[in-house]
PDB file of N, CA and C in Angstrom:
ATOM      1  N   UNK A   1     102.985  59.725  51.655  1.00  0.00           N
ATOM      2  CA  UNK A   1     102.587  60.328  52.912  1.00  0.00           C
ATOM      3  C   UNK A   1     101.680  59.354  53.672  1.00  0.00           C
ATOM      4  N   UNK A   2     101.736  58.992  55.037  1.00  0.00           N
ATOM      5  CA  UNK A   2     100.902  58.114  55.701  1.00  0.00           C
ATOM      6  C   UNK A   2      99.668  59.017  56.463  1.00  0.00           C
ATOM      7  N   UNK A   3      98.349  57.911  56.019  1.00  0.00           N
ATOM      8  CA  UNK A   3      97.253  58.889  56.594  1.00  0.00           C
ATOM      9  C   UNK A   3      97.103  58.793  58.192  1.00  0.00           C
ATOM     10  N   UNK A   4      96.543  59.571  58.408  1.00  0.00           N
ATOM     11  CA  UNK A   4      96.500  60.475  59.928  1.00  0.00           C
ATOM     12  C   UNK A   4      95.849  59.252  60.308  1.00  0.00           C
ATOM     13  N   UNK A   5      95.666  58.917  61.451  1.00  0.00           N
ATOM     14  CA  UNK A   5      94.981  57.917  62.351  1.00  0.00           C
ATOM     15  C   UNK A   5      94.288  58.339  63.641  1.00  0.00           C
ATOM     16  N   UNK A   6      93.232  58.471  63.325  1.00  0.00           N
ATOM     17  CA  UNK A   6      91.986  59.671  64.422  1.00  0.00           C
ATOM     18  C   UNK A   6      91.245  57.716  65.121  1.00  0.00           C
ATOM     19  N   UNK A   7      91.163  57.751  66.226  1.00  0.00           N
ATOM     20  CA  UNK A   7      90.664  57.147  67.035  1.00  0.00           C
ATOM     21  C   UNK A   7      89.270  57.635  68.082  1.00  0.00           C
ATOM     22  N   UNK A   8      88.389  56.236  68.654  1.00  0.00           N
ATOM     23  CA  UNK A   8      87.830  57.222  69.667  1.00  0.00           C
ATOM     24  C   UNK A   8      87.367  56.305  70.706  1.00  0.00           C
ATOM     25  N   UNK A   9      87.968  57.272  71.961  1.00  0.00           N
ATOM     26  CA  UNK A   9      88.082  56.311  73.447  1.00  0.00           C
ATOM     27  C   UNK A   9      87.101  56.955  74.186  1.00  0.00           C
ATOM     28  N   UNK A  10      86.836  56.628  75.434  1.00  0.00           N
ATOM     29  CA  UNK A  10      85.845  56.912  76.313  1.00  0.00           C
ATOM     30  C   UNK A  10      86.868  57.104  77.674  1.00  0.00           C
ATOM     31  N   UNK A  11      86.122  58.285  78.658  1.00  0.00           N
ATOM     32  CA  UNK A  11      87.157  58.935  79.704  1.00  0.00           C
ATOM     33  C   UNK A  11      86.048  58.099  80.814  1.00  0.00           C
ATOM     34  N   UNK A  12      86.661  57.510  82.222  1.00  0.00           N
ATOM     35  CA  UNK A  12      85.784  56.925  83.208  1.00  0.00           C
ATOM     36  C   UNK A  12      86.212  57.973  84.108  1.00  0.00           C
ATOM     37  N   UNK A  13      85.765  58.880  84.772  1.00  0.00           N
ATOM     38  CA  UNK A  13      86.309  59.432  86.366  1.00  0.00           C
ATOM     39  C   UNK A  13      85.286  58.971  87.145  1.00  0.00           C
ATOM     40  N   UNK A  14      86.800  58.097  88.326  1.00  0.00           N
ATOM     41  CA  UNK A  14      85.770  57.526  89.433  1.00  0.00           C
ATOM     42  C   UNK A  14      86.838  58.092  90.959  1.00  0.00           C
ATOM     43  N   UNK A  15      86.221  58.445  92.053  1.00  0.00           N
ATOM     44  CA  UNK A  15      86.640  59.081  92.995  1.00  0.00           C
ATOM     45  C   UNK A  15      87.453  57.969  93.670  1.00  0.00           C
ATOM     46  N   UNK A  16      88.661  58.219  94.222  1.00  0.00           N
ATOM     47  CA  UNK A  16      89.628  57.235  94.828  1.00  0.00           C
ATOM     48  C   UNK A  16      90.359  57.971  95.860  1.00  0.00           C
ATOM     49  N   UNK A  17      90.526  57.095  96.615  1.00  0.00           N
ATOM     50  CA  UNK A  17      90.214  58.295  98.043  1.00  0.00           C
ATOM     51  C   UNK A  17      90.182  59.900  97.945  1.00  0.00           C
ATOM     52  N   UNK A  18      89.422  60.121  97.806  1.00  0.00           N
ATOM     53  CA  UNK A  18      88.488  61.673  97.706  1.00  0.00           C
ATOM     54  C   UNK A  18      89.445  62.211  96.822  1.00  0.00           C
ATOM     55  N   UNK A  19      89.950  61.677  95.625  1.00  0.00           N
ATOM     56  CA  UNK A  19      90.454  62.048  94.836  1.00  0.00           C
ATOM     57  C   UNK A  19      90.008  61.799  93.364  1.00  0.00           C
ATOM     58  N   UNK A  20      89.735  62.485  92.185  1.00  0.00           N
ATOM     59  CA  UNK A  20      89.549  62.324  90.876  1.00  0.00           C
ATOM     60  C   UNK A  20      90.121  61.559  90.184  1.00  0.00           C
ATOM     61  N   UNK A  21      89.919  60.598  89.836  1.00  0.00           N
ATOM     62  CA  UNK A  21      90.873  59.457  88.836  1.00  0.00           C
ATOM     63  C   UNK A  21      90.178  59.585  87.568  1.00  0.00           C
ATOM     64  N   UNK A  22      91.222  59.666  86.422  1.00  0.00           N
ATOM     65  CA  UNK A  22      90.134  59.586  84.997  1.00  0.00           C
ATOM     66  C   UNK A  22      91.037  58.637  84.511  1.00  0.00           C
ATOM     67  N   UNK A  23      90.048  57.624  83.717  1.00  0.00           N
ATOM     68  CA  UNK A  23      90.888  56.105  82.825  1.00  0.00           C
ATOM     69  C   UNK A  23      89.971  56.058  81.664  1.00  0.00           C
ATOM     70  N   UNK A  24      91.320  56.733  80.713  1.00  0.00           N
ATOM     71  CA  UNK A  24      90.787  56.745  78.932  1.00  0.00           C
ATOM     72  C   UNK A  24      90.931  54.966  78.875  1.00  0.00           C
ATOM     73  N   UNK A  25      90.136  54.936  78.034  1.00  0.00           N
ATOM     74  CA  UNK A  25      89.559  53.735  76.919  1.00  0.00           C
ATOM     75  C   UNK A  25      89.830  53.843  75.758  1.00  0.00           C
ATOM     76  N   UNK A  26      90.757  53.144  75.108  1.00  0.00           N
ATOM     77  CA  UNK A  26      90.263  53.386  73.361  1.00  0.00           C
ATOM     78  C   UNK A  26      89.354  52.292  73.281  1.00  0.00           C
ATOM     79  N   UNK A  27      88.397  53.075  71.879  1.00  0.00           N
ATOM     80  CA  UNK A  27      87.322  51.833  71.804  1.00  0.00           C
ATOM     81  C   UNK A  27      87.250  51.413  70.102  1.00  0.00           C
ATOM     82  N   UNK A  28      87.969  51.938  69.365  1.00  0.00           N
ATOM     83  CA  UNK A  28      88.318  51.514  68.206  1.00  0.00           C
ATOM     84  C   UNK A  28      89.811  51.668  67.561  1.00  0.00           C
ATOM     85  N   UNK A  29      89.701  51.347  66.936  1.00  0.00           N
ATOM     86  CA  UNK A  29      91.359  50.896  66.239  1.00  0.00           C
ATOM     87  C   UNK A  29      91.555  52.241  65.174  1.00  0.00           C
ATOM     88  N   UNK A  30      92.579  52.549  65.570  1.00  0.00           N
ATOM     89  CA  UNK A  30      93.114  53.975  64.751  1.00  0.00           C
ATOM     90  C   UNK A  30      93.219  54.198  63.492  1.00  0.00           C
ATOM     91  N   UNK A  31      92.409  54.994  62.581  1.00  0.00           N
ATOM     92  CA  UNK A  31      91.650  54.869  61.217  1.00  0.00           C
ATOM     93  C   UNK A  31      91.775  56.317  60.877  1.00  0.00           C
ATOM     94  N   UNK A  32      91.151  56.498  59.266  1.00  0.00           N
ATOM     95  CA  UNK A  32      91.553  57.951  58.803  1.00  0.00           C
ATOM     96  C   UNK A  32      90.417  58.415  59.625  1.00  0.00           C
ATOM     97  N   UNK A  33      90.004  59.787  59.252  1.00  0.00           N
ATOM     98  CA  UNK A  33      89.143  60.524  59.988  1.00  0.00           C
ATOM     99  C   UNK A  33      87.896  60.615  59.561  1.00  0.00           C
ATOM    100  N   UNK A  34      87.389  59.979  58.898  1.00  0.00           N
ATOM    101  CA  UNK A  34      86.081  59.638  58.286  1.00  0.00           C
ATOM    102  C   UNK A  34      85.358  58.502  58.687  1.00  0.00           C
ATOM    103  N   UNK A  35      86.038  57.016  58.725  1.00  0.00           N
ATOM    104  CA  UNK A  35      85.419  55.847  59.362  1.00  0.00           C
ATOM    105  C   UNK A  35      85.504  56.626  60.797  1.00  0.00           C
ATOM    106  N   UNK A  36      86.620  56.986  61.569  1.00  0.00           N
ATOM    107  CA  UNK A  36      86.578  57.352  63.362  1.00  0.00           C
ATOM    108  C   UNK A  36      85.849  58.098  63.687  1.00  0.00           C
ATOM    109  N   UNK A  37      85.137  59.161  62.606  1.00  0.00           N
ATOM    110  CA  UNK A  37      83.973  59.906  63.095  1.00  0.00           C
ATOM    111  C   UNK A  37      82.516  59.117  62.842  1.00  0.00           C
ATOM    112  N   UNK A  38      82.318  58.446  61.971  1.00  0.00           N
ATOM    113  CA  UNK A  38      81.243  57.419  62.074  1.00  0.00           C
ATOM    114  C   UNK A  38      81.270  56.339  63.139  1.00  0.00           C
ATOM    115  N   UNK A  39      82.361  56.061  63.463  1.00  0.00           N
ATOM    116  CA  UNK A  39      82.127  54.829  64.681  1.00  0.00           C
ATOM    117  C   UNK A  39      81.777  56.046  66.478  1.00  0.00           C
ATOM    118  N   UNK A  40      82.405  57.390  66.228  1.00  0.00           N
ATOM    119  CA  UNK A  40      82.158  58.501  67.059  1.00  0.00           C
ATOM    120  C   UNK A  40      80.175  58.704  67.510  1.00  0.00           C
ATOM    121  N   UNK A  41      79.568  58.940  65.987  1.00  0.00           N
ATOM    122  CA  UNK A  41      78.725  59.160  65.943  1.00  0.00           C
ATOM    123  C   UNK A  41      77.835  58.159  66.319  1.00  0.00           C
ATOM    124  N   UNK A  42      78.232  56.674  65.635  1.00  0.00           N
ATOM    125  CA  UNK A  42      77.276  55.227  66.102  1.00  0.00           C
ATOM    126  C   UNK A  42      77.751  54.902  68.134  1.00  0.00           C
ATOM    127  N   UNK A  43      78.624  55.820  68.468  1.00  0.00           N
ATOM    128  CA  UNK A  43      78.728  55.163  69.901  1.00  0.00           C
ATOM    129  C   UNK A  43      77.557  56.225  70.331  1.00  0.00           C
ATOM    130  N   UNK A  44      77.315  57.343  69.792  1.00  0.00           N
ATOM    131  CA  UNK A  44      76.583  58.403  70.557  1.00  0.00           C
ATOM    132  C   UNK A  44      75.274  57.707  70.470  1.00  0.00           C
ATOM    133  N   UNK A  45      74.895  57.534  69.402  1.00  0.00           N
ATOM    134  CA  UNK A  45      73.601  57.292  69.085  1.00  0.00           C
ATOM    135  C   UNK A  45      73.365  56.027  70.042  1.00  0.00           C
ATOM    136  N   UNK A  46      74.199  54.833  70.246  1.00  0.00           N
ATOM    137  CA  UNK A  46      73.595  54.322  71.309  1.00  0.00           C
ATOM    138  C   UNK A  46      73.847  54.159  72.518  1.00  0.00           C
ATOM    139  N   UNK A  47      74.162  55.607  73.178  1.00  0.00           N
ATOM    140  CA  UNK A  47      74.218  56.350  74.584  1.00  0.00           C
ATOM    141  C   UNK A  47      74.824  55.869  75.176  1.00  0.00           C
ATOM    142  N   UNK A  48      76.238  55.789  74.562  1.00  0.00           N
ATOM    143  CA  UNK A  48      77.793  56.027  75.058  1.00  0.00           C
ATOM    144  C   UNK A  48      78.075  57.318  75.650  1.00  0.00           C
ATOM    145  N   UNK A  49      78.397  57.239  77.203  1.00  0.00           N
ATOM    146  CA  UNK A  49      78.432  58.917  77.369  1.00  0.00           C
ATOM    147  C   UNK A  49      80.066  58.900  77.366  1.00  0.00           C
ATOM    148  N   UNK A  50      80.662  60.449  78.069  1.00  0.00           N
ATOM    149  CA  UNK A  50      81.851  60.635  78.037  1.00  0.00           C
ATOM    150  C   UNK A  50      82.868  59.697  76.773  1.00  0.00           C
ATOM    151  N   UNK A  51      82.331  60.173  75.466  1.00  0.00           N
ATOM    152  CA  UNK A  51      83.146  60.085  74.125  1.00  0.00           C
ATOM    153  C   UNK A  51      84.179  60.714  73.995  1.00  0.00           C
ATOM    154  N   UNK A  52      85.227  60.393  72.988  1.00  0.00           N
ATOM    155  CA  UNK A  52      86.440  61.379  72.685  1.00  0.00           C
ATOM    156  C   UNK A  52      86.195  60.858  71.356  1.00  0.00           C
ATOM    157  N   UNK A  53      86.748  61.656  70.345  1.00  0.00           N
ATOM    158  CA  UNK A  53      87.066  61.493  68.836  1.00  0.00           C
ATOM    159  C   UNK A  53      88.402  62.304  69.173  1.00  0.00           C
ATOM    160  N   UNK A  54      89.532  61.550  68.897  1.00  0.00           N
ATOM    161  CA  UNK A  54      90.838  62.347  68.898  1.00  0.00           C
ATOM    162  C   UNK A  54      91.873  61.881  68.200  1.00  0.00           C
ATOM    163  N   UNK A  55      92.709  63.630  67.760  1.00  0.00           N
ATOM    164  CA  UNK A  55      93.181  63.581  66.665  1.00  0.00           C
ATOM    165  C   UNK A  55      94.186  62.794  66.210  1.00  0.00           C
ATOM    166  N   UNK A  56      94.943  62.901  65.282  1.00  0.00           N
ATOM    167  CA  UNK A  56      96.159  61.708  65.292  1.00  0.00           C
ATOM    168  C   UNK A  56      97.310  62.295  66.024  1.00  0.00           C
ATOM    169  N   UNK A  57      97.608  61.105  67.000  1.00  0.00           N
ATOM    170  CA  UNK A  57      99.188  61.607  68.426  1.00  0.00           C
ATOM    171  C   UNK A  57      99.196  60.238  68.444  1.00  0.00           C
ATOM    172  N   UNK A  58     100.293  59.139  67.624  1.00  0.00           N
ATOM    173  CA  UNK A  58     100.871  58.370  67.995  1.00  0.00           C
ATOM    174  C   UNK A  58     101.085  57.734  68.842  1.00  0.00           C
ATOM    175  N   UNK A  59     101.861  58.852  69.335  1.00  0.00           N
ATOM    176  CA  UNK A  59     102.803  58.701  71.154  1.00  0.00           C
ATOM    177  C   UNK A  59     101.507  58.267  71.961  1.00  0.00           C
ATOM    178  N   UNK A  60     100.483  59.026  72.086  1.00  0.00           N
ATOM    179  CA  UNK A  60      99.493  59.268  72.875  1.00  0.00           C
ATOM    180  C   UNK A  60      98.619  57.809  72.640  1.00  0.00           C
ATOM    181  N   UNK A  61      98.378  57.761  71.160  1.00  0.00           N
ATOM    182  CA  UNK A  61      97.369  56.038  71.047  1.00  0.00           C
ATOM    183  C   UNK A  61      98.377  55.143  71.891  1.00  0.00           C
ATOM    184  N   UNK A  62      99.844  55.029  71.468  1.00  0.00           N
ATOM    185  CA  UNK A  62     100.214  53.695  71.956  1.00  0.00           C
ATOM    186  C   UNK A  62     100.681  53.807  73.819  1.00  0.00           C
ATOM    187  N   UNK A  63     100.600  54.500  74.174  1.00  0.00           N
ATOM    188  CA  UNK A  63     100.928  54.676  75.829  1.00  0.00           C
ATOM    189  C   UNK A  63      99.385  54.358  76.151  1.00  0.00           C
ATOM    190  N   UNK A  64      98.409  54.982  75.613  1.00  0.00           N
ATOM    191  CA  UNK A  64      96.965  54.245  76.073  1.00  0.00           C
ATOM    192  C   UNK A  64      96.539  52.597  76.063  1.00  0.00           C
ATOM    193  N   UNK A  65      97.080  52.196  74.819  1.00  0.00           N
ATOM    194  CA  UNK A  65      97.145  51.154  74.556  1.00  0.00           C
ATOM    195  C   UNK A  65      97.821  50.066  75.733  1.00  0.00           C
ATOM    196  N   UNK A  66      98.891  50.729  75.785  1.00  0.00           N
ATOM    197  CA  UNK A  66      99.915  49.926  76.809  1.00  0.00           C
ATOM    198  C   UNK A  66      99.207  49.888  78.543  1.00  0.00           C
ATOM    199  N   UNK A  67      98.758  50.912  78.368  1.00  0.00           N
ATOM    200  CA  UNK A  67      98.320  51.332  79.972  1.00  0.00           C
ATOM    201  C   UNK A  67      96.766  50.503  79.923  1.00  0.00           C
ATOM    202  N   UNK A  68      96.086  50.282  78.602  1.00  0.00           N
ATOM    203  CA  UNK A  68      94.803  49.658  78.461  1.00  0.00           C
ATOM    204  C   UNK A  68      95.319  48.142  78.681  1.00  0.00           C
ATOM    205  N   UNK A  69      95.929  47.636  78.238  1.00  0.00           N
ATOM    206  CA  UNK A  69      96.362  46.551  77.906  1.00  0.00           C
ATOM    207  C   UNK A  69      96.951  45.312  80.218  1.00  0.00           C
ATOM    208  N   UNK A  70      97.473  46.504  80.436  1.00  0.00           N
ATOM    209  CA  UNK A  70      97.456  46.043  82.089  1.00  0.00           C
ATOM    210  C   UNK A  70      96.760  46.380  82.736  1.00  0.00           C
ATOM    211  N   UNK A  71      95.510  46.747  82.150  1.00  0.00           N
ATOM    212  CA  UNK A  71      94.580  47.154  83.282  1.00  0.00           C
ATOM    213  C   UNK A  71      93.858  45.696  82.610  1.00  0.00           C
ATOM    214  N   UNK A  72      93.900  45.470  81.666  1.00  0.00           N
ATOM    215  CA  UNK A  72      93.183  44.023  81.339  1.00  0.00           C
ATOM    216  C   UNK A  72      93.374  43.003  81.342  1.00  0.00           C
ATOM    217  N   UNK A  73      94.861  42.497  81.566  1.00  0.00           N
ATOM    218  CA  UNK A  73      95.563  41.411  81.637  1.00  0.00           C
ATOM    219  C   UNK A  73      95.330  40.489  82.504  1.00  0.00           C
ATOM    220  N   UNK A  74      95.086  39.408  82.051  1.00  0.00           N
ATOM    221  CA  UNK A  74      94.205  38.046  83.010  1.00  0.00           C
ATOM    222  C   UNK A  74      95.366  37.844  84.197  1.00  0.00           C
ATOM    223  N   UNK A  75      95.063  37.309  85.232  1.00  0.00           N
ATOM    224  CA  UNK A  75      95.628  36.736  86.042  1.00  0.00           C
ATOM    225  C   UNK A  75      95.683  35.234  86.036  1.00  0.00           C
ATOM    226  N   UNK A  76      96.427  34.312  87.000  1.00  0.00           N
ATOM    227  CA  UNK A  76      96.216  32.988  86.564  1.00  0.00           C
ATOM    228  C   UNK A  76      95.509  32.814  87.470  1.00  0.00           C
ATOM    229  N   UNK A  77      94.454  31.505  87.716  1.00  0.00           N
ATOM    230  CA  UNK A  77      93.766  31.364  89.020  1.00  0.00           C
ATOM    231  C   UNK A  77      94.411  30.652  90.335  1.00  0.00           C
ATOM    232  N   UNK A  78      94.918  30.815  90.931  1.00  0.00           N
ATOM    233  CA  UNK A  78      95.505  29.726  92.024  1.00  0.00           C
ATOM    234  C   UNK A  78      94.404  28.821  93.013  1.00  0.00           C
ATOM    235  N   UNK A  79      95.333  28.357  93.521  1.00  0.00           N
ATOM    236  CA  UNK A  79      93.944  26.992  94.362  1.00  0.00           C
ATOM    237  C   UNK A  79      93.853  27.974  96.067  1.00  0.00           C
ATOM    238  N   UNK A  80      94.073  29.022  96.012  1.00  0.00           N
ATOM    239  CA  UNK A  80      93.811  30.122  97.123  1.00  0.00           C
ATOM    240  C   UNK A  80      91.825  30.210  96.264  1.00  0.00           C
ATOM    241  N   UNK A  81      91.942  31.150  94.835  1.00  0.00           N
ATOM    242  CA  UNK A  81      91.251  31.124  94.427  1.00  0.00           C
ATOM    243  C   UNK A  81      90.166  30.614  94.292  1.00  0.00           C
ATOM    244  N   UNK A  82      90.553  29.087  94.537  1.00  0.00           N
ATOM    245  CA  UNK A  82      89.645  28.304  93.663  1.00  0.00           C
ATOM    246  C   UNK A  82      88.828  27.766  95.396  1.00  0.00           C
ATOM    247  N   UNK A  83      89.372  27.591  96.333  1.00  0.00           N
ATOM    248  CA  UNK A  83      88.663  27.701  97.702  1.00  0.00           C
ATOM    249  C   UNK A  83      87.564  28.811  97.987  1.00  0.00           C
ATOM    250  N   UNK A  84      88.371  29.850  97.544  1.00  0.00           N
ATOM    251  CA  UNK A  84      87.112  30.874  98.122  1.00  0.00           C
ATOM    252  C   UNK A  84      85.965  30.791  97.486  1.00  0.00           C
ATOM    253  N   UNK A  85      85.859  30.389  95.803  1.00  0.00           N
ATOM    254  CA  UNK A  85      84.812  29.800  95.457  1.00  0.00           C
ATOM    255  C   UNK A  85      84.195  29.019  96.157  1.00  0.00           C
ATOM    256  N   UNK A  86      84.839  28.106  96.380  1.00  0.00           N
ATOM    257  CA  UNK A  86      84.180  26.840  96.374  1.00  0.00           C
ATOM    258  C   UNK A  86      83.242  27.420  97.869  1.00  0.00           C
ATOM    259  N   UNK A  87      84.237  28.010  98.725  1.00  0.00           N
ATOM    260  CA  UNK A  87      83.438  28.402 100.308  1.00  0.00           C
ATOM    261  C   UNK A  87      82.048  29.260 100.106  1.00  0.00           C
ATOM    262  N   UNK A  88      81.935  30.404  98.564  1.00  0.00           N
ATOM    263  CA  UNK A  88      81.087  30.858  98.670  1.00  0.00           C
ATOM    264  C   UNK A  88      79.477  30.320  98.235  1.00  0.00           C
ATOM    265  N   UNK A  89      80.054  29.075  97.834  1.00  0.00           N
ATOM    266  CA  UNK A  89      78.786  28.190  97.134  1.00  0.00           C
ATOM    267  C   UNK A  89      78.636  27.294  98.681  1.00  0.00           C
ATOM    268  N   UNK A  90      79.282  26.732  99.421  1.00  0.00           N
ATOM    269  CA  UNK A  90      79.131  25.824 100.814  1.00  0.00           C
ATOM    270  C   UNK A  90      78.292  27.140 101.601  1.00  0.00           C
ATOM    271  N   UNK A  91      78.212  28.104 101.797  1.00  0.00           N
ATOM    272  CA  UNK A  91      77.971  29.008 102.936  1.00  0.00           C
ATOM    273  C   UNK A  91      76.181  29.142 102.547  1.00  0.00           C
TER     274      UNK A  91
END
């Protein structure tokens, strides 16, 4: 039998045009339910707000994952880029 995999992410709601947006976070790697409630408890204690400890849903870790994963994905820098630097250090 494979053990359950309890994770725990953090929810952001930030207003986008006068609308509610919420963007889960996972913030640890999907574990039985004993380490995920200790890493639960060590985010509280140092005043991590809006926590989740949640249960094992597969489907649900890896679509977060995927959706975490392009919200983070580097861009390359182009020489558009690399001007506007340079203009904001000349000004």
């Amino acid at each position: 039998m494979k053990k359950k995999e309890w994770y725990v992410s953090k929810v952001d709601v930030t207003i986008v045009d006068g609308k509610p947006v919420a963007t889960e976070t996972i913030l640890t790697r999907a574990d039985t339910e004993r380490p995920a409630r200790a890493s639960y408890q060590r985010f509280q204690r140092i005043g991590i707000e809006n926590l989740c400890l949640c249960p094992p849903n597969p489907k649900r870790y890896k679509r977060l994952l995927r959706e975490q994963r392009k919200r983070h994905k580097d861009r390359k820098m182009t020489v558009a880029d690399v001007a506007e630097i340079i203009a904001e250090f000349d000004s």
